[in-house]
Protein backbone atom coordinates (compact mmCIF):
# COMPACT_ATOMS: atom_id res chain seq x y z
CA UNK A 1 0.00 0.00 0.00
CA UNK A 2 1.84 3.70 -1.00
CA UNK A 3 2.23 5.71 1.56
CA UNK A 4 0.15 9.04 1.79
CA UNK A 5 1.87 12.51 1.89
CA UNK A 6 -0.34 15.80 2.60
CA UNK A 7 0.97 19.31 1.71
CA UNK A 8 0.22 22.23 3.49
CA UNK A 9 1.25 25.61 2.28
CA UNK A 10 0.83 29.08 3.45
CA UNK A 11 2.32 32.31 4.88
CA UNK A 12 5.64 32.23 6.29
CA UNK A 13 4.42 35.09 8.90
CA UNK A 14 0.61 34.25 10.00
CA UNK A 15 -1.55 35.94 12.54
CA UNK A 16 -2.34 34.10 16.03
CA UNK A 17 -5.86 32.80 14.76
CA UNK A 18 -4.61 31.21 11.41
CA UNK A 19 -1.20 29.70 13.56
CA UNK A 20 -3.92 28.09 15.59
CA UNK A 21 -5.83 26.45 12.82
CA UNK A 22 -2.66 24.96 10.90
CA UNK A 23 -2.01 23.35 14.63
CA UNK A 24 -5.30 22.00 14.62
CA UNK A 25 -5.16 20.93 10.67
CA UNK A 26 -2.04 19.18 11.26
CA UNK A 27 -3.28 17.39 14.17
CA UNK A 28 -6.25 16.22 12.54
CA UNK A 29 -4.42 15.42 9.11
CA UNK A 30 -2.72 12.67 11.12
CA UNK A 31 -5.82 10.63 10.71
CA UNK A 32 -5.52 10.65 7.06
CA UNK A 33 -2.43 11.21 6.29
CA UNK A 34 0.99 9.04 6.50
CA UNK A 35 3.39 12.27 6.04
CA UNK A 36 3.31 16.00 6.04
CA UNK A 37 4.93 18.46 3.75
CA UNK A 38 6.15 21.65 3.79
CA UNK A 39 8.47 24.20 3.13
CA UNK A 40 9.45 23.76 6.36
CA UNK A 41 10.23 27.36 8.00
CA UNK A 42 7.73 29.26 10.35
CA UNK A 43 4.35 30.82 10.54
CA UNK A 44 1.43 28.35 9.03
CA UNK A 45 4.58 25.87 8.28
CA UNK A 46 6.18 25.52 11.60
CA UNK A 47 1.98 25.08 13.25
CA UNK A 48 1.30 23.19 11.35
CA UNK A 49 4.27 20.75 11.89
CA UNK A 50 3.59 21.34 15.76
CA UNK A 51 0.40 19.69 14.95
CA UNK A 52 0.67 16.79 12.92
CA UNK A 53 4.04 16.27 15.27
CA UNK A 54 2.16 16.61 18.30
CA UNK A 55 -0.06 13.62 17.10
CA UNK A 56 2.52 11.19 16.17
CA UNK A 57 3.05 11.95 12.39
CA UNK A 58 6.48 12.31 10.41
CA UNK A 59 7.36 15.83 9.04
CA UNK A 60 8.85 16.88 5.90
CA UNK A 61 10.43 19.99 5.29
CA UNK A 62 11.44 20.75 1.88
CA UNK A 63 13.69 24.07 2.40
CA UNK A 64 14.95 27.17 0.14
CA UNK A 65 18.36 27.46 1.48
CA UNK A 66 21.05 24.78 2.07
CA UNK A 67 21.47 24.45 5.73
CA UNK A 68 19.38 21.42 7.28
CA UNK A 69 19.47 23.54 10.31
CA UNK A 70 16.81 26.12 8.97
CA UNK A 71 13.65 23.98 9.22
CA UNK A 72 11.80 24.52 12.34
CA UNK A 73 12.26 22.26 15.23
CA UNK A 74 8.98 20.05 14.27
CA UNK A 75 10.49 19.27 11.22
CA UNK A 76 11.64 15.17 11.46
CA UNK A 77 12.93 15.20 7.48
CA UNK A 78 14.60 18.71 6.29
CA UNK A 79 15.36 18.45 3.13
CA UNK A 80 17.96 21.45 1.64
CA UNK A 81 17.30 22.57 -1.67
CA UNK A 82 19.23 25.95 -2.03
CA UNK A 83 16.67 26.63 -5.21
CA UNK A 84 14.91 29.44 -3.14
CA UNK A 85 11.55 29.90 -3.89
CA UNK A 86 11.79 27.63 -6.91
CA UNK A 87 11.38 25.16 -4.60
CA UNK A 88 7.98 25.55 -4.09
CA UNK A 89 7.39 22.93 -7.14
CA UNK A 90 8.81 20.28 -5.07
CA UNK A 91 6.53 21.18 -1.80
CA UNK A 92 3.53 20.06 -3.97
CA UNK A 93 5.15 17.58 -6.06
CA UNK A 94 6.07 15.71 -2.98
CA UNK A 95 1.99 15.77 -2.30
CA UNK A 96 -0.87 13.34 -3.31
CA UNK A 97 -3.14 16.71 -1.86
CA UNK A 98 -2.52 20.41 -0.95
CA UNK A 99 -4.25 22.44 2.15
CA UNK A 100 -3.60 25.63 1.48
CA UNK A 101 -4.15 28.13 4.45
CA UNK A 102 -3.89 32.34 3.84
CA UNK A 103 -0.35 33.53 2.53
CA UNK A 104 1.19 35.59 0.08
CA UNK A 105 2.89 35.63 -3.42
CA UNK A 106 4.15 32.27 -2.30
CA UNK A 107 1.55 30.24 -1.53
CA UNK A 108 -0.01 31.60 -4.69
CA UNK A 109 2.88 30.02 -6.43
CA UNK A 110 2.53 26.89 -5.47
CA UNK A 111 -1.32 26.94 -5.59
CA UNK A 112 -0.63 27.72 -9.47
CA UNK A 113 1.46 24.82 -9.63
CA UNK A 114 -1.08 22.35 -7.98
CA UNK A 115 -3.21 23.42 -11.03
CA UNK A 116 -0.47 23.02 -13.51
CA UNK A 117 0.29 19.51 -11.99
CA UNK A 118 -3.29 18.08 -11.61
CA UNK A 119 -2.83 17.83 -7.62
CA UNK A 120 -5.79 18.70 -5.97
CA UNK A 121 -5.71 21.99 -3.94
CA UNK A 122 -8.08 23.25 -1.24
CA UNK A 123 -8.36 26.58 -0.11
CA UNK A 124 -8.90 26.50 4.14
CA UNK A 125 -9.66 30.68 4.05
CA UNK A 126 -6.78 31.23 1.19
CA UNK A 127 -7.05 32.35 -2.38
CA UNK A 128 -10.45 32.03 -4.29
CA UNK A 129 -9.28 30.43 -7.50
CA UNK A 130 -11.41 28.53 -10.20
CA UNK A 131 -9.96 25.02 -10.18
CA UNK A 132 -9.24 25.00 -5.97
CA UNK A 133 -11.64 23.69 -3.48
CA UNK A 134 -12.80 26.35 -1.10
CA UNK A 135 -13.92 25.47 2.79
CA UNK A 136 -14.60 27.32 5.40
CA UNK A 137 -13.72 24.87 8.73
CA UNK A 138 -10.68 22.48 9.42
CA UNK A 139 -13.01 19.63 9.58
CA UNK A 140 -14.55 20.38 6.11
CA UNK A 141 -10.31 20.51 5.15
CA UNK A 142 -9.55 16.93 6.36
CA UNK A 143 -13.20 15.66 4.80
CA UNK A 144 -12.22 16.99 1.27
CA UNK A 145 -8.69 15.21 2.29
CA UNK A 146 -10.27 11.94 2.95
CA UNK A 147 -12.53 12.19 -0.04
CA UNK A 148 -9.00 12.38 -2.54
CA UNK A 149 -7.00 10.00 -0.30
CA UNK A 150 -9.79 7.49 0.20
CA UNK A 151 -11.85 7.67 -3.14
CA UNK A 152 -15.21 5.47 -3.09
């Protein structure tokens, strides 16, 4: 059976409310999930790493620079890329599914490459984009989750 890997992708600075819901995303992604992956630095990245940490799943932090030593301390597998922000293509490359929580120019990159690539994208409060599944709740995030992981 393959193993499952979740993305999650948004700002690297976040306010207190949205840290708090990619804590609770990751935790619940744990469920569905066999791996999380990121770009592994702070704000929604580091929470949500916290999270799906805190619940006994493996992190996977695909990083800009080339020091290991840059992810955040919830990050179990730190990968060092020194491509920048080209290597946003490999966060959701490395992902069967994308939660994408608010950001910037960024995470509008790599929701752009989700489309590109076919790999499904939702939107938990982020861009409004044809072609990306909007929701409104964590719960309705790891239900649309569940429903690409687990077809049928």
């Amino acid at each position: 059976m393959s193993q499952t890997v979740v993305g999650v992708i948004g700002g690297r600075v976040c306010a207190p409310e949205v840290e708090r819901k990619a804590q609770e995303l990751g935790m619940k992604l744990t469920k569905v999930a066999d791996y999380l992956a990121c770009g592994g630095l702070g704000g929604v990245m580091e929470a949500v790493c916290s999270g799906f940490k805190a619940a006994g799943g493996i992190t996977i932090g695909i990083l800009p620079g080339y020091d290991k030593k840059d992810a955040n301390a919830y990050v179990d597998i730190a990968i060092p890329t020194g491509l920048g922000l080209a290597r946003n293509v490999l966060v959701v490359k490395a992902a069967d599914v994308v939660v994408a929580l608010p950001g910037e120019a960024g995470t509008l990159s790599e929701i752009a490459y989700c489309l590109q690539f076919g790999i499904p994208v939702i939107s938990l409060e982020s861009w409004d984009i044809k072609g990306v599944i909007k929701v409104k709740t964590v719960d309705d995030a790891i239900r649309e989750v569940k429903k690409i992981l687990e077809p049928g």
